[in-house]
N, C-alpha and C. Protein backbone atom coordinates (compact mmCIF):
# COMPACT_ATOMS: atom_id res chain seq x y z
N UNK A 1 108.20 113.50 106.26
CA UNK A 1 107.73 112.17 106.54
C UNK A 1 107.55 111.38 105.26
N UNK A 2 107.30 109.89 105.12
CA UNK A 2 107.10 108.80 104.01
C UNK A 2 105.51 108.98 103.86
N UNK A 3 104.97 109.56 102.86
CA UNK A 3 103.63 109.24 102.79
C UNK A 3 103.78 107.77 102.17
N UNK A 4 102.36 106.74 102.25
CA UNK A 4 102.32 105.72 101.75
C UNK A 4 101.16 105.71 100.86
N UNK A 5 101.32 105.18 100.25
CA UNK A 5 99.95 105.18 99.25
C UNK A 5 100.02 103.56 98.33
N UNK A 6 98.35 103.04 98.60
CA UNK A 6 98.69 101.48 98.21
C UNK A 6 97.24 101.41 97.08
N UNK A 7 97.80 101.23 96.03
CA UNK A 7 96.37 100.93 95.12
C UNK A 7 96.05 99.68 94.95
N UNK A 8 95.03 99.08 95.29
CA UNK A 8 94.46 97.98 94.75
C UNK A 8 93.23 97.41 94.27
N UNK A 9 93.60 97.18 92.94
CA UNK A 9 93.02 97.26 91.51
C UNK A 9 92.29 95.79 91.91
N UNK A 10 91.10 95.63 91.23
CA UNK A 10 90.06 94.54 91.27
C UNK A 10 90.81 93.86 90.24
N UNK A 11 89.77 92.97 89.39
CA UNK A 11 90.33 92.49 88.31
C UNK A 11 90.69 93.26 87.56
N UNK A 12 91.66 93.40 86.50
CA UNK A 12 91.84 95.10 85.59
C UNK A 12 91.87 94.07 84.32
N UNK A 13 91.06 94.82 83.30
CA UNK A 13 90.88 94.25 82.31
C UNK A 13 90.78 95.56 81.09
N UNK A 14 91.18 94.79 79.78
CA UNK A 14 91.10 96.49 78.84
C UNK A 14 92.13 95.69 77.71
N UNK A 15 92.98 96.75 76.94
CA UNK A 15 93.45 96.54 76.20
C UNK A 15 95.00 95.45 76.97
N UNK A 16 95.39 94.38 76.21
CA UNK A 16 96.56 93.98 76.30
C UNK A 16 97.87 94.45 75.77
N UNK A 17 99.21 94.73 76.82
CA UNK A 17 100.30 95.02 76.09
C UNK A 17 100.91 94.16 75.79
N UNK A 18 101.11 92.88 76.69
CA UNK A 18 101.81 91.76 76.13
C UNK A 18 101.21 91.13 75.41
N UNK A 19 102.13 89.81 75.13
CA UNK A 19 101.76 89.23 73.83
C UNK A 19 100.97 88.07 74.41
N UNK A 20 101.28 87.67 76.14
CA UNK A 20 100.85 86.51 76.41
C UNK A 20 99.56 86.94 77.32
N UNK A 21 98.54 86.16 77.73
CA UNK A 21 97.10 85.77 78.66
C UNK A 21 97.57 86.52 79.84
N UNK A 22 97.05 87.16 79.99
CA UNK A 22 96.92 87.39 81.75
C UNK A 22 95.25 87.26 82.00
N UNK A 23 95.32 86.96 84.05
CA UNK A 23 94.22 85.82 84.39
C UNK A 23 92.61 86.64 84.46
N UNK A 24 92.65 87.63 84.01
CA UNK A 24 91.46 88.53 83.95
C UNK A 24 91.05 88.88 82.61
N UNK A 25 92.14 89.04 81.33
CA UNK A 25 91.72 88.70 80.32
C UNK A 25 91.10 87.09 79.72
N UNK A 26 91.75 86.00 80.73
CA UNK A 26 91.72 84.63 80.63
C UNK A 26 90.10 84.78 80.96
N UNK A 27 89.49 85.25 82.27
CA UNK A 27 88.40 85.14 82.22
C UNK A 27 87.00 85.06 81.37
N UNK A 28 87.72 86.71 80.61
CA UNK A 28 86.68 87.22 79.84
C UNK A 28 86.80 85.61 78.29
N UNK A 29 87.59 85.23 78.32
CA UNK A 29 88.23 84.60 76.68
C UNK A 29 87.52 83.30 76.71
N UNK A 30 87.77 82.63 78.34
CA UNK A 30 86.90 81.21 78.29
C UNK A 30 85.82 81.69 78.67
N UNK A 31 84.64 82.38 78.31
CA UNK A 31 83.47 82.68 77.89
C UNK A 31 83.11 82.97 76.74
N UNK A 32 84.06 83.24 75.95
CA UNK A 32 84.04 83.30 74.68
C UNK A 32 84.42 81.96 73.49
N UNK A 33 85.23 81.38 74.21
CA UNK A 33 86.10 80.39 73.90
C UNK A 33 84.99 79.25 73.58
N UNK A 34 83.98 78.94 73.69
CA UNK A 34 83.10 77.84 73.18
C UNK A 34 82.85 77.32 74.59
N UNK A 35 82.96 77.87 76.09
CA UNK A 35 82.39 77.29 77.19
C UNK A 35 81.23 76.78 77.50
N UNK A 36 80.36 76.02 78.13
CA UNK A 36 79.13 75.23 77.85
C UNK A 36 78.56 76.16 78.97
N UNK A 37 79.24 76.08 80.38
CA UNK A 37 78.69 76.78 81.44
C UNK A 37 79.42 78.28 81.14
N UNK A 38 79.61 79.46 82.89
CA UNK A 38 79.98 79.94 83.54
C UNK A 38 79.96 79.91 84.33
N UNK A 39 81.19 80.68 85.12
CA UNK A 39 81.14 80.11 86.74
C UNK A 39 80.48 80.52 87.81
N UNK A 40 80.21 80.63 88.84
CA UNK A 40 78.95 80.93 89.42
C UNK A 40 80.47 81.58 90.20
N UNK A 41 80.43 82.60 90.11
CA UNK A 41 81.43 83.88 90.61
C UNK A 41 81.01 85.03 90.57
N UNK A 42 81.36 85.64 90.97
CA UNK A 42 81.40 87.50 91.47
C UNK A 42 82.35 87.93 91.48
N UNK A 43 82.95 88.78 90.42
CA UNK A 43 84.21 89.58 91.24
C UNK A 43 83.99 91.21 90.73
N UNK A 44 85.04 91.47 91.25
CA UNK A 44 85.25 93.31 90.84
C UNK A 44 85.77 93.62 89.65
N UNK A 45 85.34 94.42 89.27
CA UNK A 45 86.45 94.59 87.98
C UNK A 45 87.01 96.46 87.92
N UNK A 46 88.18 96.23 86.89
CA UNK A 46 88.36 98.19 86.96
C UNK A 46 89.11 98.01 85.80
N UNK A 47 88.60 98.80 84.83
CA UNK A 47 89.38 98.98 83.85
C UNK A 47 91.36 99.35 83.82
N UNK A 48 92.01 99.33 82.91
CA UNK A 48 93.13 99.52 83.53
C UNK A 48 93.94 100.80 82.95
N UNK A 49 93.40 101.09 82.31
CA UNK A 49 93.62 102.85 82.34
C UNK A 49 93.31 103.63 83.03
N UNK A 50 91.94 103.32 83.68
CA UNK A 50 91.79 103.31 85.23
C UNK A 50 93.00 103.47 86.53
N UNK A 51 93.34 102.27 86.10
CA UNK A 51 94.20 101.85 87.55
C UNK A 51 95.93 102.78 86.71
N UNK A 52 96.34 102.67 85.74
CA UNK A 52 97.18 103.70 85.41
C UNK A 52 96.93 105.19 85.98
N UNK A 53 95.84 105.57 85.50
CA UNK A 53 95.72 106.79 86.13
C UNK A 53 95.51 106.89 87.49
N UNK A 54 95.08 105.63 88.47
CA UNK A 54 94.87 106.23 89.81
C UNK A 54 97.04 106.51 90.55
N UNK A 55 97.86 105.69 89.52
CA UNK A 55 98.98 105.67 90.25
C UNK A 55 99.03 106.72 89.86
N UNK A 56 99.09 107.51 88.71
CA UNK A 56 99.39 108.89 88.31
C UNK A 56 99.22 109.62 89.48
N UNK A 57 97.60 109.94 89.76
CA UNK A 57 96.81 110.46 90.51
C UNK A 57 97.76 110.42 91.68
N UNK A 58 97.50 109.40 92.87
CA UNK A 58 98.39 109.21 93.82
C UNK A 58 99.91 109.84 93.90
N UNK A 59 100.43 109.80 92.78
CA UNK A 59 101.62 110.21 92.63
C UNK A 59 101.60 111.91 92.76
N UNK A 60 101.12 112.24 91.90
CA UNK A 60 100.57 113.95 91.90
C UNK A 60 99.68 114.61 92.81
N UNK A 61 99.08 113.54 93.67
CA UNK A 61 98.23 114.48 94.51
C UNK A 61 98.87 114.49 95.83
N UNK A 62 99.22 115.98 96.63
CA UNK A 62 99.74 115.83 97.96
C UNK A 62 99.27 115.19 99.35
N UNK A 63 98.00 115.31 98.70
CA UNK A 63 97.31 114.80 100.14
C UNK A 63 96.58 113.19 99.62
N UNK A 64 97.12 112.60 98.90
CA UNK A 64 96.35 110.97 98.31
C UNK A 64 97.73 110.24 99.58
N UNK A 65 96.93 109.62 100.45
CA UNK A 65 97.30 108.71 101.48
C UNK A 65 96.48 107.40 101.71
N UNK A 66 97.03 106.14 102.45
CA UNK A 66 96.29 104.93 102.45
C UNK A 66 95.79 104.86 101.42
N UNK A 67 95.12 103.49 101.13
CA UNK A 67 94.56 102.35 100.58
C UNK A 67 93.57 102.88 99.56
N UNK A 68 93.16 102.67 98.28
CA UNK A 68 92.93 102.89 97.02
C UNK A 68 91.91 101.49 97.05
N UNK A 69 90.86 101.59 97.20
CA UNK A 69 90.04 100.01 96.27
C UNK A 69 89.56 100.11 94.52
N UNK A 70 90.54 100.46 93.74
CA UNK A 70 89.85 100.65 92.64
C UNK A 70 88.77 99.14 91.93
N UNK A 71 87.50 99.96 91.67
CA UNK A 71 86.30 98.48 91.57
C UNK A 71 85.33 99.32 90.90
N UNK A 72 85.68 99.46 89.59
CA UNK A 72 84.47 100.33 89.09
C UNK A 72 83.01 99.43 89.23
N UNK A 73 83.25 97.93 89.07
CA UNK A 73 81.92 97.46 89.48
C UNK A 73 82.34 95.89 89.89
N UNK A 74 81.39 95.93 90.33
CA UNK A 74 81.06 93.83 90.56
C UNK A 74 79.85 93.41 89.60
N UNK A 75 80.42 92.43 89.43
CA UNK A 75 79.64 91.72 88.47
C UNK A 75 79.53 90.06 88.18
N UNK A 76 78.42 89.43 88.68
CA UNK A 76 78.35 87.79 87.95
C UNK A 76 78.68 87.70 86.97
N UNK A 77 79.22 86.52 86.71
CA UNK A 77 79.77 85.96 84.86
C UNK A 77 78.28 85.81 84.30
N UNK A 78 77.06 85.99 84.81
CA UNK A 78 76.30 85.69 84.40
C UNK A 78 75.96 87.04 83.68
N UNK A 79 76.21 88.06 84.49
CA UNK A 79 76.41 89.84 83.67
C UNK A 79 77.13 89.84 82.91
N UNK A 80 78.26 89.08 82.36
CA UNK A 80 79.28 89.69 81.79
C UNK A 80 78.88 88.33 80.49
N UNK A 81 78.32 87.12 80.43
CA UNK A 81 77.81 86.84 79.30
C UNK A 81 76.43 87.78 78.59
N UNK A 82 75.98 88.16 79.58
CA UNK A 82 74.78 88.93 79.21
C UNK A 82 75.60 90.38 78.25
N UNK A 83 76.37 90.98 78.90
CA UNK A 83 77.40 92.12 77.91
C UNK A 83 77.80 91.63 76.42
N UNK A 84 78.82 90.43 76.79
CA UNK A 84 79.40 90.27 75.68
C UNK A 84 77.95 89.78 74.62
N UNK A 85 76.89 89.19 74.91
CA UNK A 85 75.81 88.67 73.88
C UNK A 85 75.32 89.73 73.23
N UNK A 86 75.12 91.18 74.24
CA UNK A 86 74.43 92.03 74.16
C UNK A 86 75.41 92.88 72.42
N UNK A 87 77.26 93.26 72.91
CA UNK A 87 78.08 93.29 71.89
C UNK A 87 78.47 92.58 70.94
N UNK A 88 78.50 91.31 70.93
CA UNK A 88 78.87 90.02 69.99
C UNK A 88 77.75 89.65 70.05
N UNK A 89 76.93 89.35 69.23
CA UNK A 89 75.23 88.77 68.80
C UNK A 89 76.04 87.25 68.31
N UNK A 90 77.23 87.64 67.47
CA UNK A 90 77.47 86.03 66.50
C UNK A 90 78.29 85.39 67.51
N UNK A 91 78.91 85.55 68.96
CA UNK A 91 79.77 84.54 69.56
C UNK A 91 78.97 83.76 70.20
N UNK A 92 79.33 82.58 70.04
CA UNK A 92 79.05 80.94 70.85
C UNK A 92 78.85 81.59 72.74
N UNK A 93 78.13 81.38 73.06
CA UNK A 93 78.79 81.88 74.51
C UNK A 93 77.60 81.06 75.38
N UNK A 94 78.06 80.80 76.25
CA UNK A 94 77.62 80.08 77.61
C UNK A 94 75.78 80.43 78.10
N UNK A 95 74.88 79.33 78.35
CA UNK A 95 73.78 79.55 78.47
C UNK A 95 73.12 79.57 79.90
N UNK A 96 73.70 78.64 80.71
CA UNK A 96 73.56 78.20 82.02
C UNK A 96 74.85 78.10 82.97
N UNK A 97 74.67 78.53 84.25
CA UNK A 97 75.82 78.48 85.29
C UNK A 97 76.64 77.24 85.35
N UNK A 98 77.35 76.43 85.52
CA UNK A 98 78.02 75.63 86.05
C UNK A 98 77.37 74.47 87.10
N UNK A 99 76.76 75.54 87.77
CA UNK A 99 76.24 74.48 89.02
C UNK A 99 74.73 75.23 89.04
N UNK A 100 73.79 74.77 90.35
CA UNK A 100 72.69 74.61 90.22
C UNK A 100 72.16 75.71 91.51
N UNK A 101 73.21 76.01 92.42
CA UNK A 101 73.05 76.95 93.45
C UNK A 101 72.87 78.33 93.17
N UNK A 102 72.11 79.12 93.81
CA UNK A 102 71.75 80.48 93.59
C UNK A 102 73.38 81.21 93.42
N UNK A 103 72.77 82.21 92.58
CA UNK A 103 74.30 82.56 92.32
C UNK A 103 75.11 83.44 93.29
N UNK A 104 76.25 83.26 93.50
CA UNK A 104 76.88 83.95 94.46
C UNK A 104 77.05 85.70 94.28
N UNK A 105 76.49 86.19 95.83
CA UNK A 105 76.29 87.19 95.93
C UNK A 105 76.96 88.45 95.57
N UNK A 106 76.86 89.45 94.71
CA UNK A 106 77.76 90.92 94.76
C UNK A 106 77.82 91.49 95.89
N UNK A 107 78.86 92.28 96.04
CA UNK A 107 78.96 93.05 96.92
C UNK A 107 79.37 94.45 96.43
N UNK A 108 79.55 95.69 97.31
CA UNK A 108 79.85 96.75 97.01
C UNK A 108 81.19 97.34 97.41
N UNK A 109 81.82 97.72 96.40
CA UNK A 109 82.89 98.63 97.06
C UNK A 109 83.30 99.95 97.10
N UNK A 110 83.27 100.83 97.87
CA UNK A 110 83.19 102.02 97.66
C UNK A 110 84.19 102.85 96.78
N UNK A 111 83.42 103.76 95.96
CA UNK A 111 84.37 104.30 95.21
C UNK A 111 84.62 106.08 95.76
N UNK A 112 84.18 106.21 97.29
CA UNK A 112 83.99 107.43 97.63
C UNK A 112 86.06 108.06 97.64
N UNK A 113 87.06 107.21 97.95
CA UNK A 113 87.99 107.45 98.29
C UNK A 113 88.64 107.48 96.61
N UNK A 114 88.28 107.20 96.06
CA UNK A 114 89.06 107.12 94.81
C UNK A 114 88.47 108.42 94.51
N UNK A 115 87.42 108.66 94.28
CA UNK A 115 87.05 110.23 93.96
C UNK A 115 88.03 111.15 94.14
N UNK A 116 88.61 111.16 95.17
CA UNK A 116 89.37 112.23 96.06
C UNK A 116 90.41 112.30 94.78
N UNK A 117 91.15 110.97 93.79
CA UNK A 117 91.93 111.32 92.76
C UNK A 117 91.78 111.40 91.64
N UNK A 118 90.29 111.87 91.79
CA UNK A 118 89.92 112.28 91.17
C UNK A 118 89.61 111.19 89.67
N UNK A 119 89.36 109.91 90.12
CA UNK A 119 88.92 108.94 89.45
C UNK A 119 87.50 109.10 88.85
N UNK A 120 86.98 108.97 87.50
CA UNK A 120 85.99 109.09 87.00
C UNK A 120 85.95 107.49 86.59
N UNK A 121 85.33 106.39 86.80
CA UNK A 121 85.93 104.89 86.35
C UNK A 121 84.89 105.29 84.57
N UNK A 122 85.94 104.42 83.56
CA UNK A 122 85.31 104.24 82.33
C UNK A 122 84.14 102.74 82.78
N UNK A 123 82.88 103.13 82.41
CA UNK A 123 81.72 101.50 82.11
C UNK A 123 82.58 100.50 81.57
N UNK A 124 82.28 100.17 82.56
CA UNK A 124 82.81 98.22 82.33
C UNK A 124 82.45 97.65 81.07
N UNK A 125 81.12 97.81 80.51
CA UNK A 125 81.06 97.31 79.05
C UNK A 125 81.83 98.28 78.43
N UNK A 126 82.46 98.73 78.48
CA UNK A 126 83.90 99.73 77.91
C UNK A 126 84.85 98.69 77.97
N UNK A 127 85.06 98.38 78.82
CA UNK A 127 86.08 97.62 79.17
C UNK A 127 86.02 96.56 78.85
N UNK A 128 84.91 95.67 78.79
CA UNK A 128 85.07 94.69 78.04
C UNK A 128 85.13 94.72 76.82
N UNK A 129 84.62 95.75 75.65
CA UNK A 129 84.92 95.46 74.71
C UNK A 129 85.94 95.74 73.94
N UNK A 130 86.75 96.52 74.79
CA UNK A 130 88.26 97.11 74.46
C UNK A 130 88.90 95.49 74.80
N UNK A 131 88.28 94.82 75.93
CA UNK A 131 89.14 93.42 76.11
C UNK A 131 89.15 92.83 74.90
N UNK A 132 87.79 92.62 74.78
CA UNK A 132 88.23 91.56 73.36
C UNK A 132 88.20 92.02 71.87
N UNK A 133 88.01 93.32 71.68
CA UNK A 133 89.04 93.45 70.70
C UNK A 133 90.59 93.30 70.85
N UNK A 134 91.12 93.31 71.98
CA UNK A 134 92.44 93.46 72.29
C UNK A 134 92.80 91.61 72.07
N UNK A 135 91.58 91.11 72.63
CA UNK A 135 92.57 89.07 72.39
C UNK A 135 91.89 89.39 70.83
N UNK A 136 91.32 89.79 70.24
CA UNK A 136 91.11 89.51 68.57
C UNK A 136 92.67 90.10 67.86
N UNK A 137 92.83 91.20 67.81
CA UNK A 137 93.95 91.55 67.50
C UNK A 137 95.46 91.01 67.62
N UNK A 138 95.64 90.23 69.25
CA UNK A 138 96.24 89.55 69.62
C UNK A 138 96.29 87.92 69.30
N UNK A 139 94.97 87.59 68.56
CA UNK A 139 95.25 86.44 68.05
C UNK A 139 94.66 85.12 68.79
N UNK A 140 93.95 85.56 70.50
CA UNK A 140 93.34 84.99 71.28
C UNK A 140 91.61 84.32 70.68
N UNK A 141 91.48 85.09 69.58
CA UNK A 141 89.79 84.73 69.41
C UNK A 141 90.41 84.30 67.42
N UNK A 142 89.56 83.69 67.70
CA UNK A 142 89.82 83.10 65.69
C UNK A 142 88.46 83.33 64.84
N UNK A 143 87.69 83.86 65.02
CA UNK A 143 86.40 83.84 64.47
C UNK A 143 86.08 85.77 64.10
């Protein structure tokens, strides 16, 4: 029979191979970038050595079938200025939300099925700071 197997990766963020922006590194950069606000958002994130290894995984494991949510976490931009301040003390970075409404809610996604391939997710402040060393190197940050 066709086994099927479908991974899908949250935002994946980490080191860059190309030379150009992709829209999850874009995220992390206009927070860095001299932004006044952030956006009153929530999303998932998963590192992407992560999501490399879950295709591995899938690929090598006989019994890895259906749907993959890789999401090592959710997180407000309001967490993820709080990270980068916490790692970068000297970057410019955003003080107040955008707008004035309570901030939009996290949610959870289970990571019980990814286990099975034996996914260990790397901490997201991992991941972010592999991000932006990766736009420094790349030429994305000037400071």
């Amino acid at each position: 029979g066709l086994d099927m197997v479908t991974i899908n990766p949250a935002m994946v963020i980490g080191p860059l191979l190309q030379p150009t922006l992709n829209t999850s590194a874009a995220a992390i950069l206009s927070l860095i970038n001299g932004a006044e606000t952030f956006p009153n958002l929530s999303y998932g994130w998963v590192y992407v050595k992560d999501v490399a290894n879950a295709h591995i995984q899938a690929f090598e494991i006989p019994s890895a079938n259906g749907r993959y949510c890789l999401v090592e976490r959710v997180t407000h931009h309001s967490e993820i200025v709080n990270i980068l301040r916490e790692l970068y003390p000297n970057f410019q970075l955003p003080e107040r939300c955008e707008d004035e409404n309570p901030y939009v809610p996290k949610y959870q996604v289970s990571k019980e099925k990814t286990r099975s391939l034996g996914i260990d997710y790397i901490p997201f402040e991992v991941s972010v700071k592999e991000t932006v060393e990766s736009l420094k190197k790349k030429g994305f940050i000037h400071f």
